[in-house]
C-alpha atoms as a PDB file:
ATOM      1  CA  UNK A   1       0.000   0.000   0.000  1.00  0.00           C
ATOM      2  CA  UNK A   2       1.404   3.168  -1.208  1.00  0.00           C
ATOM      3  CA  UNK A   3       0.587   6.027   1.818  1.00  0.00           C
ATOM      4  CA  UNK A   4       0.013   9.596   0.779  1.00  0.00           C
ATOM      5  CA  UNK A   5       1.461  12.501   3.088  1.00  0.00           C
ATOM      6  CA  UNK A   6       2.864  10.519   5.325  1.00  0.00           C
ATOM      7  CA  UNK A   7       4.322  14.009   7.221  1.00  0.00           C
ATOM      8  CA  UNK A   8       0.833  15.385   7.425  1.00  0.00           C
ATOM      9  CA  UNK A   9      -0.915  13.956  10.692  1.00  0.00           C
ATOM     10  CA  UNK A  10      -4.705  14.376   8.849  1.00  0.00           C
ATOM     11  CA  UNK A  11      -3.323  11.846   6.290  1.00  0.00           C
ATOM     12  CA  UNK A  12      -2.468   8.895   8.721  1.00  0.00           C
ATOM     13  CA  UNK A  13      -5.166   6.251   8.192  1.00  0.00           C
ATOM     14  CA  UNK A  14      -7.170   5.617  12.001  1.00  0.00           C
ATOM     15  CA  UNK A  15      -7.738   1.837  11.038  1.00  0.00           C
ATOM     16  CA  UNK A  16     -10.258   1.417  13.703  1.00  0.00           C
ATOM     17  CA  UNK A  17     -12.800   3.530  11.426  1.00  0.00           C
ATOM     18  CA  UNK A  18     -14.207   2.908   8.251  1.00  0.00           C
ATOM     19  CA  UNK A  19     -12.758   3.852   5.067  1.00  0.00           C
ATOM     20  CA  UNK A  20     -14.389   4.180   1.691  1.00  0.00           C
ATOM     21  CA  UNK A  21     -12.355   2.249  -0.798  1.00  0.00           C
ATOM     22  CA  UNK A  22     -12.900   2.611  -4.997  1.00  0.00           C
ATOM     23  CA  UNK A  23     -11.540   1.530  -8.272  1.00  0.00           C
ATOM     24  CA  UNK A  24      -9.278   4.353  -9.335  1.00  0.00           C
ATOM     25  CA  UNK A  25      -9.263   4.457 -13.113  1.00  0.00           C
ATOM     26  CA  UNK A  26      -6.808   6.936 -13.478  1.00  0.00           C
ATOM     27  CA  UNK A  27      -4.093   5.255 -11.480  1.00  0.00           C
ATOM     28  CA  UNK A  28      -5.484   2.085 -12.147  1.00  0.00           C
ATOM     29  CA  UNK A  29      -5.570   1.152  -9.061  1.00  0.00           C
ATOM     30  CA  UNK A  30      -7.364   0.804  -5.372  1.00  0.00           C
ATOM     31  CA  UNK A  31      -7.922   4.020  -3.430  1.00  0.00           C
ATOM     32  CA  UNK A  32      -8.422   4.316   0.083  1.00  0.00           C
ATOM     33  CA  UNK A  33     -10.551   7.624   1.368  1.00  0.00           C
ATOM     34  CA  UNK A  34     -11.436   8.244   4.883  1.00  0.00           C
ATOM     35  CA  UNK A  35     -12.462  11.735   6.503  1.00  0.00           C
ATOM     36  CA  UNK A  36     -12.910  12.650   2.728  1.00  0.00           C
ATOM     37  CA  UNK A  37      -9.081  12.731   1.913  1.00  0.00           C
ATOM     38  CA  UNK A  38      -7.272   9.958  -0.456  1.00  0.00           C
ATOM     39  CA  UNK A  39      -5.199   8.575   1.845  1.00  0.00           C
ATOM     40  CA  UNK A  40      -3.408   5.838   0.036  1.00  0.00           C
ATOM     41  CA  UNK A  41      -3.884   3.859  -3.315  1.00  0.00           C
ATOM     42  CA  UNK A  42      -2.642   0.028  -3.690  1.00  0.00           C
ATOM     43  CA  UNK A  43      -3.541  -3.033  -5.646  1.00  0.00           C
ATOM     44  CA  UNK A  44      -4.613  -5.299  -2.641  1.00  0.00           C
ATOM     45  CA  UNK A  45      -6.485  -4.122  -0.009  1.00  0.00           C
ATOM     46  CA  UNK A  46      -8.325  -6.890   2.830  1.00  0.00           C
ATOM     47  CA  UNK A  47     -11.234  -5.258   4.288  1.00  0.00           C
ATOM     48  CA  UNK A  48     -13.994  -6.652   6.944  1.00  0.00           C
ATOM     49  CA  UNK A  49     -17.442  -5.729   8.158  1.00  0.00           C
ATOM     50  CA  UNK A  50     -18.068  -4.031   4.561  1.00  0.00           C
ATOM     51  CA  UNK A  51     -21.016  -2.475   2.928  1.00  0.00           C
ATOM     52  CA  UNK A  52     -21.568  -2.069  -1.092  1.00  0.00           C
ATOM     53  CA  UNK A  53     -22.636   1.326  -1.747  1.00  0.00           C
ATOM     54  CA  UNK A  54     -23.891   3.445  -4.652  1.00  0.00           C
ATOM     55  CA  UNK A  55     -24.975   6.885  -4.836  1.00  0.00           C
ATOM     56  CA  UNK A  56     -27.712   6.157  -6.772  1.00  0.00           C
ATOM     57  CA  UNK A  57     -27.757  10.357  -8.063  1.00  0.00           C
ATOM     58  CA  UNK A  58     -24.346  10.121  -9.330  1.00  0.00           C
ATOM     59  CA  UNK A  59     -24.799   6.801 -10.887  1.00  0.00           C
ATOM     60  CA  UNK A  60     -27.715   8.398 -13.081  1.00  0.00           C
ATOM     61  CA  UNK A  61     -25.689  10.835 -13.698  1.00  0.00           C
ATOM     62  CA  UNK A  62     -22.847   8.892 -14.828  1.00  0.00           C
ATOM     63  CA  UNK A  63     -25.761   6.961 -17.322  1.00  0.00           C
ATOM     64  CA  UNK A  64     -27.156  10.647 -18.716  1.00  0.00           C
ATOM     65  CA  UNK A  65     -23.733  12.021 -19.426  1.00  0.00           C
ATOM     66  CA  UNK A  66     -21.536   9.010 -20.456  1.00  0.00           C
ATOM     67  CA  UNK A  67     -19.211  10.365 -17.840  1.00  0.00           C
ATOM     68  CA  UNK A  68     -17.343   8.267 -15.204  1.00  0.00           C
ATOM     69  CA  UNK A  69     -17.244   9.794 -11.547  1.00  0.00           C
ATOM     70  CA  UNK A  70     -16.478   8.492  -8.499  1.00  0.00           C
ATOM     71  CA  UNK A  71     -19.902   7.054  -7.020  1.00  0.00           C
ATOM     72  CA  UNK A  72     -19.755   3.502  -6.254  1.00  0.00           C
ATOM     73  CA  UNK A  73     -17.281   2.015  -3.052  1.00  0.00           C
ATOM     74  CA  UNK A  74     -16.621  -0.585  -0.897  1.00  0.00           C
ATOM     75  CA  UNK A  75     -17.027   0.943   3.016  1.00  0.00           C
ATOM     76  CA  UNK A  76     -15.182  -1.210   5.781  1.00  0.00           C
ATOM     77  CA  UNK A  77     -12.960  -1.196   8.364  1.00  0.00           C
ATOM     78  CA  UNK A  78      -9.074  -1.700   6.715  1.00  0.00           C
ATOM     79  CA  UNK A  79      -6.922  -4.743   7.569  1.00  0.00           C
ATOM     80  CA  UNK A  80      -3.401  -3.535   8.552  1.00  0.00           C
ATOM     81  CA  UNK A  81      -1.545  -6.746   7.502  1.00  0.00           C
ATOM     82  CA  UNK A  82      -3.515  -7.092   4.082  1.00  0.00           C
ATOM     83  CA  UNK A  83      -0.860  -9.287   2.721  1.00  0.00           C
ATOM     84  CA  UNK A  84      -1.118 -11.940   5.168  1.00  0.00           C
ATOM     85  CA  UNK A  85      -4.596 -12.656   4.458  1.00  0.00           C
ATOM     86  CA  UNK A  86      -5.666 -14.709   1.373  1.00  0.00           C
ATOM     87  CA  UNK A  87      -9.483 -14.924   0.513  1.00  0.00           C
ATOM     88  CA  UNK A  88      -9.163 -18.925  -0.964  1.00  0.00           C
ATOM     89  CA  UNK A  89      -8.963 -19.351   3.003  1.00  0.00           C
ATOM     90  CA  UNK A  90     -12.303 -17.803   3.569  1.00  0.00           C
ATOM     91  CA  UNK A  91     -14.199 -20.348   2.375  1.00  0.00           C
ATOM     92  CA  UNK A  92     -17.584 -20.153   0.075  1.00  0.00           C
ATOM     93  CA  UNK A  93     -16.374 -16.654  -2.200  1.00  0.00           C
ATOM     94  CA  UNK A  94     -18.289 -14.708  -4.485  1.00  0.00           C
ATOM     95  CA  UNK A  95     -16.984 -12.525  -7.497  1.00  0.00           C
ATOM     96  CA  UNK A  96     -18.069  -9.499  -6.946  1.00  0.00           C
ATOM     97  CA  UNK A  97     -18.951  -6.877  -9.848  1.00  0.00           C
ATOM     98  CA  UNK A  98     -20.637  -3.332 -10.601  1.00  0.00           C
ATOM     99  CA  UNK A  99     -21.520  -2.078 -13.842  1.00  0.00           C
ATOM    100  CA  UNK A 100     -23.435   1.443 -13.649  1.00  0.00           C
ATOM    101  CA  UNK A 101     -25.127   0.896 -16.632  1.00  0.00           C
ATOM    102  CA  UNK A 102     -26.239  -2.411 -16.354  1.00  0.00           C
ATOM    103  CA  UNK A 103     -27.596  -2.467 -12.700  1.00  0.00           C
ATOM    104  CA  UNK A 104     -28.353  -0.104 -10.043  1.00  0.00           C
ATOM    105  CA  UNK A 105     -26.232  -2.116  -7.155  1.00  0.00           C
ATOM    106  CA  UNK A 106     -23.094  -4.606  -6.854  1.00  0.00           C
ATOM    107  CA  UNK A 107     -23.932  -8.206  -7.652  1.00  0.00           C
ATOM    108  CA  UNK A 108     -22.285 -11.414  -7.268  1.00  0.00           C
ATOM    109  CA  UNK A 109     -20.972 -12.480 -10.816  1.00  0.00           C
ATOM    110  CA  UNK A 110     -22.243 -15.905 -10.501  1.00  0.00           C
ATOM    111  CA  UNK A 111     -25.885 -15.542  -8.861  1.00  0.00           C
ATOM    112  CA  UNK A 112     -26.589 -12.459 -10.657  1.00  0.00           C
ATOM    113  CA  UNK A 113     -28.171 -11.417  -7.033  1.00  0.00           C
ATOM    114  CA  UNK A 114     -27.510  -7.578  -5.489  1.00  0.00           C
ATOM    115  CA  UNK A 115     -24.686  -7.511  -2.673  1.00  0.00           C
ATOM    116  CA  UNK A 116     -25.121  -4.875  -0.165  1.00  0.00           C
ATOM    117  CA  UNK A 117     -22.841  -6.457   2.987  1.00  0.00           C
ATOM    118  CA  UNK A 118     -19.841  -8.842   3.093  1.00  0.00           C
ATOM    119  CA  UNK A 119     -18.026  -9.807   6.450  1.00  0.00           C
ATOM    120  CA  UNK A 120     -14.655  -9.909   4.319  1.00  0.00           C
ATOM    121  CA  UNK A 121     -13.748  -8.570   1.079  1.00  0.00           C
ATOM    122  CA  UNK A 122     -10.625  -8.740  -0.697  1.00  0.00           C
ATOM    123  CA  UNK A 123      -9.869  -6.427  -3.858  1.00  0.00           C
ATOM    124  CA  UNK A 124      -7.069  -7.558  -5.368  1.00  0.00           C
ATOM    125  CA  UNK A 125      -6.212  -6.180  -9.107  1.00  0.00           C
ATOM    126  CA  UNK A 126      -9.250  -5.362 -10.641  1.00  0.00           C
ATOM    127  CA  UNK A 127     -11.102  -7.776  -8.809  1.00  0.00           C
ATOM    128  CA  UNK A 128     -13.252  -7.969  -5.535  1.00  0.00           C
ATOM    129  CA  UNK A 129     -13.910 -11.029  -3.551  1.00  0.00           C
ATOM    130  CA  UNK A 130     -16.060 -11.320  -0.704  1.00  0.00           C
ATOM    131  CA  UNK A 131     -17.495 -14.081   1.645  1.00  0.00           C
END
């Protein structure tokens, strides 16, 4: 995980609070927001106790203009030793995708059913895992 500011105290991440984590497409690339600062950007990031959220406004928006913003994230509480956890441990694990334009939530690739919570959820290139 690549930390941002590191000499600015508002940009040390508290990991006993949530953080809001999305696809960055520009960076290509995880990034990690919390207290509405980017506070680091990686390509594997463990999370727990997770919610699937989309701001449903933006996401129209996104389907009127043909515009990408940033409106869809994974909110948890960040595992500090992400690279000692492997999600083929976890268990029964779901792909986990989000399209804007095809549906209005994230859904698990192979049910085709809306995810809104995950106890775990690993993102991990461009792809999220969750159990």
């Amino acid at each position: 995980m690549i930390l941002l500011n590191q000499n600015k105290k508002r940009y040390k991440i508290d990991y006993s609070k949530p953080v809001q984590v999305y696809r960055n497409l520009h960076k290509g690339c995880w990034s990690v927001k919390q207290n509405g600062l980017v506070k680091a950007h990686s390509d594997d990031i463990t999370m727990f106790d997770c919610e699937f959220l989309v701001n449903q406004n933006n996401r129209l928006k996104v389907i009127r203009e043909k515009r990408k913003n940033v409106h869809a994230f994974v909110k948890g509480i960040l595992s500090k030793y992400c690279h000692k956890h492997d999600h083929r441990r976890w268990g029964k694990v779901k792909s986990i995708s989000y399209n804007p334009y095809k549906r209005d939530s994230f859904y698990d690739m192979d049910t085709n059913e809306s995810i809104y919570e995950a106890d775990n959820v690993r993102l991990v290139g461009k792809n999220v895992f969750a159990n």
